[in-house]
N, C-alpha and C. Protein backbone atom coordinates (compact mmCIF):
# COMPACT_ATOMS: atom_id res chain seq x y z
N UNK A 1 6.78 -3.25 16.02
CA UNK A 1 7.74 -3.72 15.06
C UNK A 1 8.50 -2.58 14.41
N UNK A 2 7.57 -1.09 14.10
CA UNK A 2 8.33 -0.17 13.93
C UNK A 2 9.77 -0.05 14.18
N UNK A 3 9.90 -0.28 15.90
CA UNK A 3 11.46 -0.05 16.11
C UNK A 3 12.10 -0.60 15.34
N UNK A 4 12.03 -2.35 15.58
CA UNK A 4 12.86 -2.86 14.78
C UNK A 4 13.23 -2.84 13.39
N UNK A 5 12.30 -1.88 12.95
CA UNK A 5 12.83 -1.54 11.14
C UNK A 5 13.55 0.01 10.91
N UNK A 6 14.98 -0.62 10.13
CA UNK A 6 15.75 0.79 10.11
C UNK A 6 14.86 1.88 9.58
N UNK A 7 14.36 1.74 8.82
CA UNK A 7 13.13 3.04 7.93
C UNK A 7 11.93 2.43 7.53
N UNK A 8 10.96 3.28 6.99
CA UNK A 8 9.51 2.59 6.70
C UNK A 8 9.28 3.69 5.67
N UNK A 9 8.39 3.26 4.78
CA UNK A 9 7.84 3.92 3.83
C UNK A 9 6.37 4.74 4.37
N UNK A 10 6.90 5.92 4.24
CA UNK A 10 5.37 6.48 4.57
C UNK A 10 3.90 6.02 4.05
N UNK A 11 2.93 6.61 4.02
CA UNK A 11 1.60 6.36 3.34
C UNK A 11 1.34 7.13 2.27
N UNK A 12 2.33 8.60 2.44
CA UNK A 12 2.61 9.14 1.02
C UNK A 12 3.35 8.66 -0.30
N UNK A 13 4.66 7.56 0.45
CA UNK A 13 5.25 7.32 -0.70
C UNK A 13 4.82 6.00 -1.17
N UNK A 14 3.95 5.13 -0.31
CA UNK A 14 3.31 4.07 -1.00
C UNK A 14 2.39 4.46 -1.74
N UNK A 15 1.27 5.57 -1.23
CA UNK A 15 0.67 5.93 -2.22
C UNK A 15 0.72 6.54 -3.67
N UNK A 16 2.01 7.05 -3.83
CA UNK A 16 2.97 7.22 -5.14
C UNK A 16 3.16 6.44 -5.69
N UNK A 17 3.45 5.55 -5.04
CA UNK A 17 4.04 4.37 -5.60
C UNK A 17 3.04 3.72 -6.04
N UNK A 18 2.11 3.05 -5.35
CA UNK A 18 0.58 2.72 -6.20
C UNK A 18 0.43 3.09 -7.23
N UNK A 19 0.13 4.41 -7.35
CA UNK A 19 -0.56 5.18 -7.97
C UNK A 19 0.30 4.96 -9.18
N UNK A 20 1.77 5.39 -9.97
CA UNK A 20 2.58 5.48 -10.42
C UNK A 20 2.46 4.35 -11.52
N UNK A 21 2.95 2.89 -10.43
CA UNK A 21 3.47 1.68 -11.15
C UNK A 21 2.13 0.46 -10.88
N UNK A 22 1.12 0.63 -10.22
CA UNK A 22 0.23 -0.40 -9.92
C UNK A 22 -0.83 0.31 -10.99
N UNK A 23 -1.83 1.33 -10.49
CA UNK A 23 -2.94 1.67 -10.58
C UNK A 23 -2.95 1.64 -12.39
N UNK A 24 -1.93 1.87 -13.47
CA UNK A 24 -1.98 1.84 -14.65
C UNK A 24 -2.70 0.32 -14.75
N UNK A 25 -2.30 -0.57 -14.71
CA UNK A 25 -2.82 -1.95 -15.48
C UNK A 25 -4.13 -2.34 -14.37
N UNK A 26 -4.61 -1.55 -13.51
CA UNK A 26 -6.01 -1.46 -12.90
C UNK A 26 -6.75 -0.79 -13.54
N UNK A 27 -6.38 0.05 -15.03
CA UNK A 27 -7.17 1.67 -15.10
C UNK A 27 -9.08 0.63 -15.73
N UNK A 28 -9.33 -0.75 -15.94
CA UNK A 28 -10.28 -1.16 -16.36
C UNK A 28 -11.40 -1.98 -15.34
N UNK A 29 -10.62 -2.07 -13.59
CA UNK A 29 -11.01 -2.70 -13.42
C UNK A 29 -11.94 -2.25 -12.30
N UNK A 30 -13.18 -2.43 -11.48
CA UNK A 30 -14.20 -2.14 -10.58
C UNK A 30 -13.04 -1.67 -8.82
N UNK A 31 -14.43 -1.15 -8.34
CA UNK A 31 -13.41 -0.56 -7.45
C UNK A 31 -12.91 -1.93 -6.23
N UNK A 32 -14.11 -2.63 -6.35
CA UNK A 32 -13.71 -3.81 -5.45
C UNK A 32 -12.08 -4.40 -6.23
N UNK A 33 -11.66 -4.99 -7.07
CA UNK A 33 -10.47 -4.99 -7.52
C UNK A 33 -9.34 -3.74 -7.30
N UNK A 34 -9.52 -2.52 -7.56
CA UNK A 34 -8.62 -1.84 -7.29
C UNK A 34 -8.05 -1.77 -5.48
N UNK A 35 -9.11 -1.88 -4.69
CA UNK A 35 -9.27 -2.01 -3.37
C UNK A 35 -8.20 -3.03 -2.50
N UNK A 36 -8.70 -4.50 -3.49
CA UNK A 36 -8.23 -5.55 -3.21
C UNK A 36 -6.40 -5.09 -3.67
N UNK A 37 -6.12 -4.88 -4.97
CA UNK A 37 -4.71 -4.62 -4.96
C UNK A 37 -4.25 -3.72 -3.98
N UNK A 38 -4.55 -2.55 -3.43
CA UNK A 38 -3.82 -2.04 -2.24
C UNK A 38 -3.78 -2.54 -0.85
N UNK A 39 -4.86 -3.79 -0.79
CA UNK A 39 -4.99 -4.06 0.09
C UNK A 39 -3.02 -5.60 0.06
N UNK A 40 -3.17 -5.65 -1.15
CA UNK A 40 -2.21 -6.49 -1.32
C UNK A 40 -1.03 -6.37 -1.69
N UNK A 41 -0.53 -4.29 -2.06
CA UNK A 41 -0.03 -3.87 -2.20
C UNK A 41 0.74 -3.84 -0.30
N UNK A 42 -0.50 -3.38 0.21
CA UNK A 42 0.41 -2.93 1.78
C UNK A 42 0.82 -4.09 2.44
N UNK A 43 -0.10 -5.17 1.99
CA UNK A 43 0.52 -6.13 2.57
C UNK A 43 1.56 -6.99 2.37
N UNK A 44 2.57 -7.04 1.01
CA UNK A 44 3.51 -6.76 0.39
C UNK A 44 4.92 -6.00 0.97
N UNK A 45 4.12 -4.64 1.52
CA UNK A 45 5.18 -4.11 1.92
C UNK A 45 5.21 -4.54 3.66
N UNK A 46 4.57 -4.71 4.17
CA UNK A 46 5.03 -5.39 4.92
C UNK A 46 5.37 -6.65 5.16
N UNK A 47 5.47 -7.64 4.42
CA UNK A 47 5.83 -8.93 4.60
C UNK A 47 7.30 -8.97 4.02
N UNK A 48 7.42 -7.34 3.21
CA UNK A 48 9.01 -6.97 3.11
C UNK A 48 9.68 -6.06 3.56
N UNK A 49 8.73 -5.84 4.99
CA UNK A 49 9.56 -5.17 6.28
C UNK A 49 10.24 -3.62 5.90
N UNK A 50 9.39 -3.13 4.55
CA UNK A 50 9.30 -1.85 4.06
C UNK A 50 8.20 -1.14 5.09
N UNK A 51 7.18 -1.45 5.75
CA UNK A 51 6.27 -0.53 6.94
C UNK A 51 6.34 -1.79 7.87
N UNK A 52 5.78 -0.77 8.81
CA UNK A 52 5.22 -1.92 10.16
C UNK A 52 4.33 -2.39 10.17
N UNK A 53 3.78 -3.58 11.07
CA UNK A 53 2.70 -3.86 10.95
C UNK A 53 1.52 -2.82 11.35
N UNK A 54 2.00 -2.16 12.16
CA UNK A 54 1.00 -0.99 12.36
C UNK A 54 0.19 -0.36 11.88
N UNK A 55 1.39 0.59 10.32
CA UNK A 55 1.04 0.34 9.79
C UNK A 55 0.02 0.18 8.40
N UNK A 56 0.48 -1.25 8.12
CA UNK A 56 -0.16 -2.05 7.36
C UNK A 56 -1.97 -2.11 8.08
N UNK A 57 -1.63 -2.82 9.31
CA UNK A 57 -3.21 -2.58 9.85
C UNK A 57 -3.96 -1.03 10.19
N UNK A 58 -3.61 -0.07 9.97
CA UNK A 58 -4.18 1.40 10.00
C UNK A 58 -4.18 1.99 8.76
N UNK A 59 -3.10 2.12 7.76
CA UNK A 59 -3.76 2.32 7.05
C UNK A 59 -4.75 2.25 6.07
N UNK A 60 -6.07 2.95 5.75
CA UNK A 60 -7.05 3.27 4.92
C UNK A 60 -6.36 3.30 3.36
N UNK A 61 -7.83 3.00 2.64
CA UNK A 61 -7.55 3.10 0.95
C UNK A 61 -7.52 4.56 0.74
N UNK A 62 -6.78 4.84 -0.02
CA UNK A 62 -6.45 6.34 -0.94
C UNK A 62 -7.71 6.58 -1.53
N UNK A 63 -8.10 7.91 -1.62
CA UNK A 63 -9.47 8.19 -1.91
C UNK A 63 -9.78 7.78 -3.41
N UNK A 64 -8.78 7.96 -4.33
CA UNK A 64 -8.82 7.78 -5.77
C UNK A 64 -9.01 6.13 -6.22
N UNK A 65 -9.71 5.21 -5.06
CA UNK A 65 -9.63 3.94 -5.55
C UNK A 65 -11.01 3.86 -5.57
C-alpha cells in the first residue's frame, strides 16, 4: 500500500508526535493503557492513509511506554 501513498509518516515522527500531544493526558495511567493508545494511535494513522499498512503492522511500542 506504501506505493499508493504520496508520503508516510515515519516511526520517528509518530513517535514525536505521541509523545508531544498524546502521552501528556496518559502521564497517570498503567502501562497496559499507555500501550493500548499507541496501539490506537498507529492505527489511526493508518486508517488515515498517513503510514502503510506495513507499517502499522511492524511497528513496535516506543521504549518510554
Amino acid at each position: 500500500m506504501s506505493e499508493q501513498l504520496r508520503t508516510v509518516m515515519t516511526f520517528d515522527q509518530a513517535y514525536i508526535t505521541f509523545r508531544d500531544n498524546i502521552m501528556p493526558y496518559l502521564e497517570y495511567q498503567d502501562h497496559i493503557a499507555r500501550c493500548e493508545a499507541w496501539n490506537n494511535w498507529v492505527d489511526s494513522l493508518c486508517k488515515g492513509r498517513e503510514i502503510s499498512d506495513w507499517q502499522a503492522m511492524n511497528w513496535s511500542h516506543p521504549d518510554y511506554l
